[in-house]
PDB file of N, CA and C in Angstrom:
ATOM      1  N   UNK A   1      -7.689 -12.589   9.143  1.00  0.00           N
ATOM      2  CA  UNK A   1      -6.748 -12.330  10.213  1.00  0.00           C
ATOM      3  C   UNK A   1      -5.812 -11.206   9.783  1.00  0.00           C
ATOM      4  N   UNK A   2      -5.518 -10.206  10.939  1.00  0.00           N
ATOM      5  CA  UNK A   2      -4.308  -9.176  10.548  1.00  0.00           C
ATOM      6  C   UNK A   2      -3.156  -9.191  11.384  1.00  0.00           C
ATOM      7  N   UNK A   3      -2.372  -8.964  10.701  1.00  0.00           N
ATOM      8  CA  UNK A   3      -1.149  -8.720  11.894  1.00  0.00           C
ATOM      9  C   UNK A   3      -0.396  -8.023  11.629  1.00  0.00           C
ATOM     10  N   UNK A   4      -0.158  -7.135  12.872  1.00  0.00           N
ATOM     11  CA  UNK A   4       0.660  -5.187  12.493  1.00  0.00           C
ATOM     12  C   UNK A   4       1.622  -5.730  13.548  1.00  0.00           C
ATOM     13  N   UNK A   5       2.639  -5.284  11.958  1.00  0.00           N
ATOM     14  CA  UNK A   5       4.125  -5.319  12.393  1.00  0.00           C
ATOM     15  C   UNK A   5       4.826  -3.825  12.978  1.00  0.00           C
ATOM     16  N   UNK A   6       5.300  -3.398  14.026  1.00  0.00           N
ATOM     17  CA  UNK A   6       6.001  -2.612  14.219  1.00  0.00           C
ATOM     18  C   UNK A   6       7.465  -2.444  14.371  1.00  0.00           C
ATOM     19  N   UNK A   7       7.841  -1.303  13.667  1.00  0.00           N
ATOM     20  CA  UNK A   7       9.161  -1.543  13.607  1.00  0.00           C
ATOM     21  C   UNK A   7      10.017  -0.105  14.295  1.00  0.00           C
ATOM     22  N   UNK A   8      10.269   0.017  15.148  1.00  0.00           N
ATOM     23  CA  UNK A   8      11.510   0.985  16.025  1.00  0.00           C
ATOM     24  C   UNK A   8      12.283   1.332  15.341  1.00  0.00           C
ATOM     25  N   UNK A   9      12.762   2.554  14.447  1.00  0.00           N
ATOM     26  CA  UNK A   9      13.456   2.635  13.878  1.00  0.00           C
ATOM     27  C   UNK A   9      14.792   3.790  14.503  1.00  0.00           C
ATOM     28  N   UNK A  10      15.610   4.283  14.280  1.00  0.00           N
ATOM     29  CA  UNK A  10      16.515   4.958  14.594  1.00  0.00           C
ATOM     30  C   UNK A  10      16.223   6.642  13.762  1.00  0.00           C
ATOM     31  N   UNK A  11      16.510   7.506  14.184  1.00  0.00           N
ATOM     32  CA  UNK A  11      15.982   8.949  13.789  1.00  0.00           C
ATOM     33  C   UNK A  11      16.477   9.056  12.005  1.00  0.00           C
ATOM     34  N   UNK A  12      16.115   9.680  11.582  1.00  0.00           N
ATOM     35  CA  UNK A  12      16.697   9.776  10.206  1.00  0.00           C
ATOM     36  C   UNK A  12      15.494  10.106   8.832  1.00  0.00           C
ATOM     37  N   UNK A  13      16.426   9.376   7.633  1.00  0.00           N
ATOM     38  CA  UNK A  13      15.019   9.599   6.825  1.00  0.00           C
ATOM     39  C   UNK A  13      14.340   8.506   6.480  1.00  0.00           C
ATOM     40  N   UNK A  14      12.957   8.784   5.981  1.00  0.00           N
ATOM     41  CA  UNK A  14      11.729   7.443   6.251  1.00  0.00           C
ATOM     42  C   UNK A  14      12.445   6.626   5.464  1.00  0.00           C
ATOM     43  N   UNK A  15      12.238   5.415   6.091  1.00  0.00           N
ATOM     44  CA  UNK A  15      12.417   4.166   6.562  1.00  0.00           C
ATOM     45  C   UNK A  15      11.251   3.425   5.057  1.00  0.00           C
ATOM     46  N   UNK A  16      10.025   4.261   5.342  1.00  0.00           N
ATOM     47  CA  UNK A  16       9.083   3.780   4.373  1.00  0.00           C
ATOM     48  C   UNK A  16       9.859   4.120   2.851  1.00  0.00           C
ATOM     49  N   UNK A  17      10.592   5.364   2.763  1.00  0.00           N
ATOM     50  CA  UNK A  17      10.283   5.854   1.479  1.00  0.00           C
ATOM     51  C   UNK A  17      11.978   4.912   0.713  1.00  0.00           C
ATOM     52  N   UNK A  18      12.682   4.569   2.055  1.00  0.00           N
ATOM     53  CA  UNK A  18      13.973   3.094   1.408  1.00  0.00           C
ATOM     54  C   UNK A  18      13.744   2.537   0.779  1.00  0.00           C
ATOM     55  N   UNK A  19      12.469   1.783   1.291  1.00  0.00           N
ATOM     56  CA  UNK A  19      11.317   0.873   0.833  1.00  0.00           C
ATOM     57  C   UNK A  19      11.200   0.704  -0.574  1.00  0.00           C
ATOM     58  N   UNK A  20      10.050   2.080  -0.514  1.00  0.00           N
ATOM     59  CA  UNK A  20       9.538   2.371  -1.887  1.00  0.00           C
ATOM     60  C   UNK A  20      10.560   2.588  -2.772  1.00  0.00           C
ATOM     61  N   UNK A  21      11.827   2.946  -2.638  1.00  0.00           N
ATOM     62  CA  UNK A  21      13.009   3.118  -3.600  1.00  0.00           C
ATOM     63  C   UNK A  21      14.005   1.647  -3.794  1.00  0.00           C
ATOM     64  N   UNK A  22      13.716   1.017  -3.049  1.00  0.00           N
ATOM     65  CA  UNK A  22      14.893  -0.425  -3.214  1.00  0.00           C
ATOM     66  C   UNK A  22      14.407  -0.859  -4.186  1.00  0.00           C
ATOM     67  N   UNK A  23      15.724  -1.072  -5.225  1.00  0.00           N
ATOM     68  CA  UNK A  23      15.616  -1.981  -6.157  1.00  0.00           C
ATOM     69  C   UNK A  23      15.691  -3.401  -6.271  1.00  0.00           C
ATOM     70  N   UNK A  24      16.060  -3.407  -4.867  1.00  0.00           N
ATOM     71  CA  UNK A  24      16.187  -5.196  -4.787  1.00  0.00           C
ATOM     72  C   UNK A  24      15.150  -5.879  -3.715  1.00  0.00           C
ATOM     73  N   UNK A  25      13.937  -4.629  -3.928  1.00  0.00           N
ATOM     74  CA  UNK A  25      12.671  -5.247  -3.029  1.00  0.00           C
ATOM     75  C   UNK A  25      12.191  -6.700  -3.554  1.00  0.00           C
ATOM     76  N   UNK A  26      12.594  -6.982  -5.157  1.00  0.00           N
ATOM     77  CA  UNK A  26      11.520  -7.762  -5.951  1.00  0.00           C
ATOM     78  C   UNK A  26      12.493  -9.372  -5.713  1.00  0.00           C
ATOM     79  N   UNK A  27      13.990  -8.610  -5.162  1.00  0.00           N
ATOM     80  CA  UNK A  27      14.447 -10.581  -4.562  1.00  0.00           C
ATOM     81  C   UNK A  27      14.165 -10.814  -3.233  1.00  0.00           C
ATOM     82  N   UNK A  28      13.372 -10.535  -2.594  1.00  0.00           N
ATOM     83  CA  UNK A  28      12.595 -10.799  -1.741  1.00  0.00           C
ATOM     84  C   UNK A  28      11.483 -11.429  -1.823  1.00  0.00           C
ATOM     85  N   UNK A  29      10.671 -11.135  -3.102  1.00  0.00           N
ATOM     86  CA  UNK A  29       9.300 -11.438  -3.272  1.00  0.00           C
ATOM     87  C   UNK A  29       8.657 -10.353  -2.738  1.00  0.00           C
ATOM     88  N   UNK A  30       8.789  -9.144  -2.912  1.00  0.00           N
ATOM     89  CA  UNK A  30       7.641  -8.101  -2.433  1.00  0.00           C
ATOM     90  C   UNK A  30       7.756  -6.890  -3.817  1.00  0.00           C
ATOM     91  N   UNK A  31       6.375  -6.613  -4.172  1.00  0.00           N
ATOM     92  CA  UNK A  31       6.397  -5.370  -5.100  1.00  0.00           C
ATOM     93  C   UNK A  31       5.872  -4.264  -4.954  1.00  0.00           C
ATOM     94  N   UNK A  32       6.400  -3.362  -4.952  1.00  0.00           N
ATOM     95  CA  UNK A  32       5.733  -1.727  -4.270  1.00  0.00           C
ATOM     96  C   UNK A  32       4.221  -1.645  -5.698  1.00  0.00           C
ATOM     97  N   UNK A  33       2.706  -1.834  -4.832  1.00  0.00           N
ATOM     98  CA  UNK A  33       2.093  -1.586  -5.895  1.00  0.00           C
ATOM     99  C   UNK A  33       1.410  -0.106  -5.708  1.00  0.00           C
ATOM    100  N   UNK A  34       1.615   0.462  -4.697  1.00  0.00           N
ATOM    101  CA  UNK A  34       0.806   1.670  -4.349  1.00  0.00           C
ATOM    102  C   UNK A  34       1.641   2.734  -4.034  1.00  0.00           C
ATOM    103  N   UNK A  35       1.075   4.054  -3.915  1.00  0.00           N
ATOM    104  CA  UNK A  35       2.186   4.599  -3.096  1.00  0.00           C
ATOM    105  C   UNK A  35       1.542   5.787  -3.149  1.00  0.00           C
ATOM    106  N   UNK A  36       1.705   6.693  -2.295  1.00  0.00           N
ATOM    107  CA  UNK A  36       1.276   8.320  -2.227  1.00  0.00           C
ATOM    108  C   UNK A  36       0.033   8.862  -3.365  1.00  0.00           C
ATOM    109  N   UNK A  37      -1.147   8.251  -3.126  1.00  0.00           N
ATOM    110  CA  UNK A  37      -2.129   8.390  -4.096  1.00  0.00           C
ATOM    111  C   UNK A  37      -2.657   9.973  -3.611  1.00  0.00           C
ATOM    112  N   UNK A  38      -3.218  10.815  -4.359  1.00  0.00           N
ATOM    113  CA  UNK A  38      -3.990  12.551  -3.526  1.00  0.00           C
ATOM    114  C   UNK A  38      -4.966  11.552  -3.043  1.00  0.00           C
ATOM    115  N   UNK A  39      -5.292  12.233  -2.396  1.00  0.00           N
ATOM    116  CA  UNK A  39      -6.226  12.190  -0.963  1.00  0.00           C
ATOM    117  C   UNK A  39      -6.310  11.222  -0.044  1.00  0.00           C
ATOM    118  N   UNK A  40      -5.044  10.796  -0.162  1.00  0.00           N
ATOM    119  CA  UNK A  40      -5.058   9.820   1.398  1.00  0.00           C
ATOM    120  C   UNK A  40      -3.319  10.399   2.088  1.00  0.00           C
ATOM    121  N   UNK A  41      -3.519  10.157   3.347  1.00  0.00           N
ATOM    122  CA  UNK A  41      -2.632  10.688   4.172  1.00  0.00           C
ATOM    123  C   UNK A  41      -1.277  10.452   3.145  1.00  0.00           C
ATOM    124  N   UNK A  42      -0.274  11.138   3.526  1.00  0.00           N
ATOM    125  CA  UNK A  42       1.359  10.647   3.152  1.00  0.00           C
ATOM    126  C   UNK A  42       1.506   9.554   3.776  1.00  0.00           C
ATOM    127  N   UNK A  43       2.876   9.648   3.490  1.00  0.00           N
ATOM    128  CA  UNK A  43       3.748   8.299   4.310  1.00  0.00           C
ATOM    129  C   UNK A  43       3.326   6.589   4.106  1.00  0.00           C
ATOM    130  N   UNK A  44       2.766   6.275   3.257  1.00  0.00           N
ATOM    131  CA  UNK A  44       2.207   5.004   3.197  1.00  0.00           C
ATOM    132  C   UNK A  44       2.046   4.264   1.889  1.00  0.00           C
ATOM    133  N   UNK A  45       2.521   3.331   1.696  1.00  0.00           N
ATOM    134  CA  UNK A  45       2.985   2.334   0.498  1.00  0.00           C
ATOM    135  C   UNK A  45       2.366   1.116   0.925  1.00  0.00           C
ATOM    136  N   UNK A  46       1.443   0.179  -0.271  1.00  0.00           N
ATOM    137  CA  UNK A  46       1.405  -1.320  -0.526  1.00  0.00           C
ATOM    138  C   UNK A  46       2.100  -2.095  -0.735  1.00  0.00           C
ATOM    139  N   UNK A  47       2.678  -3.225  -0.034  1.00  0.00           N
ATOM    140  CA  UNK A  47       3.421  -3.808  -1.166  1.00  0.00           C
ATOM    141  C   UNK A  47       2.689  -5.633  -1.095  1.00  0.00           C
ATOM    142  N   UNK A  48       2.386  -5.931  -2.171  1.00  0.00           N
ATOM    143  CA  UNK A  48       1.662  -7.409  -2.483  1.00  0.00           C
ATOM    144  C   UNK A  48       2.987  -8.434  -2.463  1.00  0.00           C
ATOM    145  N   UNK A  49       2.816  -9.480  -2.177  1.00  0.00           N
ATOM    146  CA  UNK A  49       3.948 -10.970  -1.961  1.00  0.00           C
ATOM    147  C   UNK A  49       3.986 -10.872  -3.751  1.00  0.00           C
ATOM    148  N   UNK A  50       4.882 -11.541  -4.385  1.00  0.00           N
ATOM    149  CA  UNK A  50       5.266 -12.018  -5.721  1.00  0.00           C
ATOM    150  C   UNK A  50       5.484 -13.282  -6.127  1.00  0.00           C
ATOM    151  N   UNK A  51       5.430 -14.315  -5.021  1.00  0.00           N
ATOM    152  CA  UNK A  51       5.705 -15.533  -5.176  1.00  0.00           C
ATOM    153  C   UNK A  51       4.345 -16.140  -4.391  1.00  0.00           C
ATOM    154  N   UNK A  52       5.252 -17.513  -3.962  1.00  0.00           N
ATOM    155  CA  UNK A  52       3.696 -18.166  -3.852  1.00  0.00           C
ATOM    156  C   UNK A  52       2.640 -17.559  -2.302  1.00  0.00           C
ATOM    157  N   UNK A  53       3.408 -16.814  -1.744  1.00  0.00           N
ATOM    158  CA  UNK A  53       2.622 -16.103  -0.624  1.00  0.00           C
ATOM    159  C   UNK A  53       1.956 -14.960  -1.256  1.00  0.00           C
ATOM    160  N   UNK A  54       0.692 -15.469  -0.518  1.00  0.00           N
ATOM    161  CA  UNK A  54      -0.293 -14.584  -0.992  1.00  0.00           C
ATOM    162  C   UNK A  54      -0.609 -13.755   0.269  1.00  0.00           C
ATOM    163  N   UNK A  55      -0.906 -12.784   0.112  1.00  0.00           N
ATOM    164  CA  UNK A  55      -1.191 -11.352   1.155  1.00  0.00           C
ATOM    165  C   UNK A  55      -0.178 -10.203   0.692  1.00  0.00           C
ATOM    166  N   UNK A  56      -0.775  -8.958   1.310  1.00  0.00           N
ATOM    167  CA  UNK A  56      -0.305  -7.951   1.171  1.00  0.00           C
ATOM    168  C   UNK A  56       0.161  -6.702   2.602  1.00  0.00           C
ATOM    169  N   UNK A  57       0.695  -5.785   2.508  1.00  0.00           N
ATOM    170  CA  UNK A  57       1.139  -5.250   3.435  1.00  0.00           C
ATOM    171  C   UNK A  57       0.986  -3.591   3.478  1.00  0.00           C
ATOM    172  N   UNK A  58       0.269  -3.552   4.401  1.00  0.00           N
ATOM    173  CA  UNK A  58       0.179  -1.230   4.279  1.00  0.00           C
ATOM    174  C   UNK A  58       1.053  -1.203   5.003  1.00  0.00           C
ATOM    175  N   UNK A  59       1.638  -0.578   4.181  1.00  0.00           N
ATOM    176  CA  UNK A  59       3.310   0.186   5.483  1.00  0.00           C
ATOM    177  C   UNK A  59       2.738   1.738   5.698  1.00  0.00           C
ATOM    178  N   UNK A  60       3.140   2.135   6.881  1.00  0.00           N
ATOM    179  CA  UNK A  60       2.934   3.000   7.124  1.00  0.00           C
ATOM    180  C   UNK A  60       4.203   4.170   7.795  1.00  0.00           C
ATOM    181  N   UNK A  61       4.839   5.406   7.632  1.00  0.00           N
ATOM    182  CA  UNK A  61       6.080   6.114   8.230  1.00  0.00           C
ATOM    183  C   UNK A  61       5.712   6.973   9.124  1.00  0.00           C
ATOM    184  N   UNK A  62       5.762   7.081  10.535  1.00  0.00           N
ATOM    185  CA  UNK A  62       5.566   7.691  11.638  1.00  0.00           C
ATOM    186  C   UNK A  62       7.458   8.209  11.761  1.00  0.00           C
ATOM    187  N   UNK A  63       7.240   9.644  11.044  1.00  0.00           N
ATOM    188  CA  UNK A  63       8.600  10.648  11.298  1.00  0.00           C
ATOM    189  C   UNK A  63       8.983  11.083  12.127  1.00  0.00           C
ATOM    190  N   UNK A  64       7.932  11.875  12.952  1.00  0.00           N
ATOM    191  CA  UNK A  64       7.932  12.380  14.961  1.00  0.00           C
ATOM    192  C   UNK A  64       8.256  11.038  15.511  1.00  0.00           C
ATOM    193  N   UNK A  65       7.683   9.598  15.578  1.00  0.00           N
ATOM    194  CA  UNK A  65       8.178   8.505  16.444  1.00  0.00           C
ATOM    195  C   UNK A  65       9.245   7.982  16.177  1.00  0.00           C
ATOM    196  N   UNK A  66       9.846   7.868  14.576  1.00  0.00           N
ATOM    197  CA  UNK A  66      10.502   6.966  13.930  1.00  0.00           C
ATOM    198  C   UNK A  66      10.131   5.446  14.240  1.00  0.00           C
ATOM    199  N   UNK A  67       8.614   5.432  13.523  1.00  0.00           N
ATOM    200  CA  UNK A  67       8.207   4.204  13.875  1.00  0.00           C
ATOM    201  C   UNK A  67       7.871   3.517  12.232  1.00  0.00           C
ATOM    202  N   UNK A  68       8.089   2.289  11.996  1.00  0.00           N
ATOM    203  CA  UNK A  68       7.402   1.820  10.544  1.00  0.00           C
ATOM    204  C   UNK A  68       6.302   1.011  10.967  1.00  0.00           C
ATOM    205  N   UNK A  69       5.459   0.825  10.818  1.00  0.00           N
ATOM    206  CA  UNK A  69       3.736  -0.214  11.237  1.00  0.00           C
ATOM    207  C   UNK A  69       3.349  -0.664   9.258  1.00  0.00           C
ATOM    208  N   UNK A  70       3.515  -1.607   9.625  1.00  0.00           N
ATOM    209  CA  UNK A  70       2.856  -2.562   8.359  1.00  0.00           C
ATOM    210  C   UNK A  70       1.511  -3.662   8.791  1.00  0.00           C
ATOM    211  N   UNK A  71       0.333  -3.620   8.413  1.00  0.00           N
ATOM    212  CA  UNK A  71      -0.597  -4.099   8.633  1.00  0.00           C
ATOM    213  C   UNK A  71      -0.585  -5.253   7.675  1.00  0.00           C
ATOM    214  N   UNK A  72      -0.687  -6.217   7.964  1.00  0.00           N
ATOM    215  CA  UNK A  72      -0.606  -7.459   6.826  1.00  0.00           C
ATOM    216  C   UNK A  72      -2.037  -8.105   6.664  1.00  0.00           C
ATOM    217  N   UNK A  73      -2.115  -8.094   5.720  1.00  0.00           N
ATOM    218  CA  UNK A  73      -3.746  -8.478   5.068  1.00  0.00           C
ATOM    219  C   UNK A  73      -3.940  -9.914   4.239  1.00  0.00           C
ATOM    220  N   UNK A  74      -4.018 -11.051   4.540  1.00  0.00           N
ATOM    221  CA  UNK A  74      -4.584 -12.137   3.684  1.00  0.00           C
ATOM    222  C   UNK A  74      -5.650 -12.565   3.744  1.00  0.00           C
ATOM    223  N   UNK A  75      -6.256 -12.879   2.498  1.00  0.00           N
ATOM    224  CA  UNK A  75      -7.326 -12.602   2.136  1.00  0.00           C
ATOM    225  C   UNK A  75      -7.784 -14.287   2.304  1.00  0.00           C
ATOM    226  N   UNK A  76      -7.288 -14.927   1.533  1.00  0.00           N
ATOM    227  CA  UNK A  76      -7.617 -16.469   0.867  1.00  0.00           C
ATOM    228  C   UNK A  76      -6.862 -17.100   1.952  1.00  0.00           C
ATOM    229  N   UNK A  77      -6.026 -17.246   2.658  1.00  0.00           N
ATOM    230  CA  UNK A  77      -5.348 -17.533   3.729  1.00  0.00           C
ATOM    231  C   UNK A  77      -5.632 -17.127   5.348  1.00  0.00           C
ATOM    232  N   UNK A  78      -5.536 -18.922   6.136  1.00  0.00           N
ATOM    233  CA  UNK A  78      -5.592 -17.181   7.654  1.00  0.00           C
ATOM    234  C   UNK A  78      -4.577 -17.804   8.215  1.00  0.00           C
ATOM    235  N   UNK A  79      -3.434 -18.137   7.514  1.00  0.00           N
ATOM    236  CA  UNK A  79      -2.241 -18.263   8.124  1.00  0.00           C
ATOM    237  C   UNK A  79      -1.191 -16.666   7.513  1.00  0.00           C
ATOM    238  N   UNK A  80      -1.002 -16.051   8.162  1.00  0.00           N
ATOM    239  CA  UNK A  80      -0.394 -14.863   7.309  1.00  0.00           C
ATOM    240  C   UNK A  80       1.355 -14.672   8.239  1.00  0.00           C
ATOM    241  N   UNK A  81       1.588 -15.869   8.326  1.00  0.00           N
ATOM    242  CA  UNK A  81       2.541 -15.851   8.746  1.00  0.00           C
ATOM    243  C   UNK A  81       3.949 -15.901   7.990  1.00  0.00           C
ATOM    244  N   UNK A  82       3.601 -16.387   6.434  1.00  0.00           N
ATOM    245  CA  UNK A  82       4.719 -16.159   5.503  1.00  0.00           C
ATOM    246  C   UNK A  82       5.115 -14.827   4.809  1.00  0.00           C
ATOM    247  N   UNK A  83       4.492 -14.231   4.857  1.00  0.00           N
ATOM    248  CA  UNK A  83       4.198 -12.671   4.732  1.00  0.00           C
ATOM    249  C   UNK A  83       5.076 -12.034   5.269  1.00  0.00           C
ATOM    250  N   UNK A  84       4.814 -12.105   7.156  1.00  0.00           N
ATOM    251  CA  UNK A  84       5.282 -11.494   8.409  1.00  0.00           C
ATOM    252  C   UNK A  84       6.663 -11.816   8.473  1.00  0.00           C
ATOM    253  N   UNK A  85       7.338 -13.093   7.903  1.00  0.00           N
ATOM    254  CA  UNK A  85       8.490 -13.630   7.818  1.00  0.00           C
ATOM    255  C   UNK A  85       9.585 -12.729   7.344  1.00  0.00           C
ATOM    256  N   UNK A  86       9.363 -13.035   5.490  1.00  0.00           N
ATOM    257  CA  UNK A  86       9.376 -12.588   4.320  1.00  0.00           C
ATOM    258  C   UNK A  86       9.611 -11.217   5.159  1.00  0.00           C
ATOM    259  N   UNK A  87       8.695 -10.356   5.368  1.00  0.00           N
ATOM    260  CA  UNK A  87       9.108  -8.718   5.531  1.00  0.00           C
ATOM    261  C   UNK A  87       9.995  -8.496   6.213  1.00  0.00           C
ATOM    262  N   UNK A  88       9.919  -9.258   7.946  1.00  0.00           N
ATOM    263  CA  UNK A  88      10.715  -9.428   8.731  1.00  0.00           C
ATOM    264  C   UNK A  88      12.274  -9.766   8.097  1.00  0.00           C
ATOM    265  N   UNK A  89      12.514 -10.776   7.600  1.00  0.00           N
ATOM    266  CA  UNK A  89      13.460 -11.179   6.913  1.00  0.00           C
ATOM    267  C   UNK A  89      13.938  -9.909   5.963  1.00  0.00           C
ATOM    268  N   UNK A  90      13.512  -9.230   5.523  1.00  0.00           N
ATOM    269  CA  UNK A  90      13.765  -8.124   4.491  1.00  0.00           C
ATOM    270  C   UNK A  90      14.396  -7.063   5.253  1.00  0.00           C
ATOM    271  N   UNK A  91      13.934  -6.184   6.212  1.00  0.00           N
ATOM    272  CA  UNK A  91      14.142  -5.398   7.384  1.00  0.00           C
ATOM    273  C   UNK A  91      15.321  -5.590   7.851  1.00  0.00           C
ATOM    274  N   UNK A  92      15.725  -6.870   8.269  1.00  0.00           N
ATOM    275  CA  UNK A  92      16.943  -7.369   9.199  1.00  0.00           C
ATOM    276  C   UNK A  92      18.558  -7.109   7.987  1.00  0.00           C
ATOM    277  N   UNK A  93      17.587  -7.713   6.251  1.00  0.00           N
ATOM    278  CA  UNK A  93      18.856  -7.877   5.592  1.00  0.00           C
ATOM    279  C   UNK A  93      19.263  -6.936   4.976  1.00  0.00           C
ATOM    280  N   UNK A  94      18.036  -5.376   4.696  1.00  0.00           N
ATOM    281  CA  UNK A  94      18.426  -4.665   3.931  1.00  0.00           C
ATOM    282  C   UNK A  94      18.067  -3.071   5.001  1.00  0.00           C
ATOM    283  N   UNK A  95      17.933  -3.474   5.768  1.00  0.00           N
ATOM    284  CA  UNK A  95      17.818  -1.922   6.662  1.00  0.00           C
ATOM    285  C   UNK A  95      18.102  -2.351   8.374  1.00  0.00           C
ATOM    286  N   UNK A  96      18.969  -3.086   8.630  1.00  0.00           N
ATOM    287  CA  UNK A  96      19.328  -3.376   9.946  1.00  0.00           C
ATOM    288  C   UNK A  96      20.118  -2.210  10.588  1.00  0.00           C
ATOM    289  N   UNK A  97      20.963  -1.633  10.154  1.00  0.00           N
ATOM    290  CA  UNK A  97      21.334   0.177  10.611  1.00  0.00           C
ATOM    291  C   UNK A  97      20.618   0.379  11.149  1.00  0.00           C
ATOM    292  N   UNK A  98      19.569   0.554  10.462  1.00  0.00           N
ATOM    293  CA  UNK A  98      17.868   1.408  11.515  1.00  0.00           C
ATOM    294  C   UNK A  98      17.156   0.958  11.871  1.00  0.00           C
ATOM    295  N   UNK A  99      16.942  -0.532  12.429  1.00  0.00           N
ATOM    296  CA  UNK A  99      15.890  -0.758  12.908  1.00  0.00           C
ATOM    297  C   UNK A  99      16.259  -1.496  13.928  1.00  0.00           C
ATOM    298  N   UNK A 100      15.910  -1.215  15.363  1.00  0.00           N
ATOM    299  CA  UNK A 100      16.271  -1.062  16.988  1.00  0.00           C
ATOM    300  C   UNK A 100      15.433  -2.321  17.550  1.00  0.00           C
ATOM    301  N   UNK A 101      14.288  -2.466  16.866  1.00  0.00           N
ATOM    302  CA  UNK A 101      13.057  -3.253  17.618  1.00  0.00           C
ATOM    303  C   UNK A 101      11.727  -3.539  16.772  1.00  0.00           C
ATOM    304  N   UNK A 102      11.465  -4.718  16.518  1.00  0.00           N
ATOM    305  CA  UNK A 102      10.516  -4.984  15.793  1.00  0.00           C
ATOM    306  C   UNK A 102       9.577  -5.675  16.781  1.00  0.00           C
ATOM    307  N   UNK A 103       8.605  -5.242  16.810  1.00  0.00           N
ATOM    308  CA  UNK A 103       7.037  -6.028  17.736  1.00  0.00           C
ATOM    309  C   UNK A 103       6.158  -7.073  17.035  1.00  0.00           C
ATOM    310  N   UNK A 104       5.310  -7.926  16.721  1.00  0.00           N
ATOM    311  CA  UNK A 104       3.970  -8.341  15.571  1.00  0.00           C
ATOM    312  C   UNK A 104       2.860  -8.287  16.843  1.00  0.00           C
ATOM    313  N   UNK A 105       2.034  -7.697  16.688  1.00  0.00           N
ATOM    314  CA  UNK A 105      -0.069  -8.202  17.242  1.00  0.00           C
ATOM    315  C   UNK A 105      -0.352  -8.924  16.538  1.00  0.00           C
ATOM    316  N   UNK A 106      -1.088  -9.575  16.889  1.00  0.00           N
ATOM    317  CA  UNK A 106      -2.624 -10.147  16.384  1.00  0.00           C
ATOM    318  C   UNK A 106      -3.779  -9.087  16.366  1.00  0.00           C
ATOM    319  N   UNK A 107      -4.518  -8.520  15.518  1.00  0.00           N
ATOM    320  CA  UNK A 107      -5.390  -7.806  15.413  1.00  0.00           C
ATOM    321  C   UNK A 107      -6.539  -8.653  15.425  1.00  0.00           C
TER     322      UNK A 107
END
């Protein structure tokens, strides 16, 4: 099961790259394991759960929309709803300034 989170953000600078720079991503339970590898598009970071939630998350930075889209991936689980929480929960406590509107699909 997947589920892409979208997030509305307010004009400014990426939203993704906060992300990848917060030092206090890891009291959350989330760890930046990827990030700007050559040959795949910009703008896009992994980050895997650290505690007992298991799944992971492609964030993705849309700069022209000011949009953030995180695709959530569990593998061993098809409840991936602690994940969606957890991020959600993260968004609201450490980047609420910029973020206008958050959506989730079911993929």
């Amino acid at each position: 099961m997947q589920i892409l989170v979208q997030v509305l953000c307010t004009k400014g600078p990426s939203v993704r790259q906060r992300i990848a720079d917060d030092g206090r991503i890891d009291d959350f339970g989330f760890q930046v394991t990827k990030e700007a590898q050559p040959g795949r598009a910009p703008g896009w970071l992994k980050l895997h759960a650290t505690d007992t939630t298991r799944g992971a998350l492609n964030v993705e930075w849309d700069a022209q929309a000011a949009i953030l889209s995180a695709r959530v991936v569990t593998r061993a689980s098809r409840t991936p709803s602690p994940i969606v929480g957890d991020f959600i929960n993260y968004l609201l406590q450490r980047h609420s300034a910029r973020v206008q509107s958050i959506t989730t699909a079911i993929r």
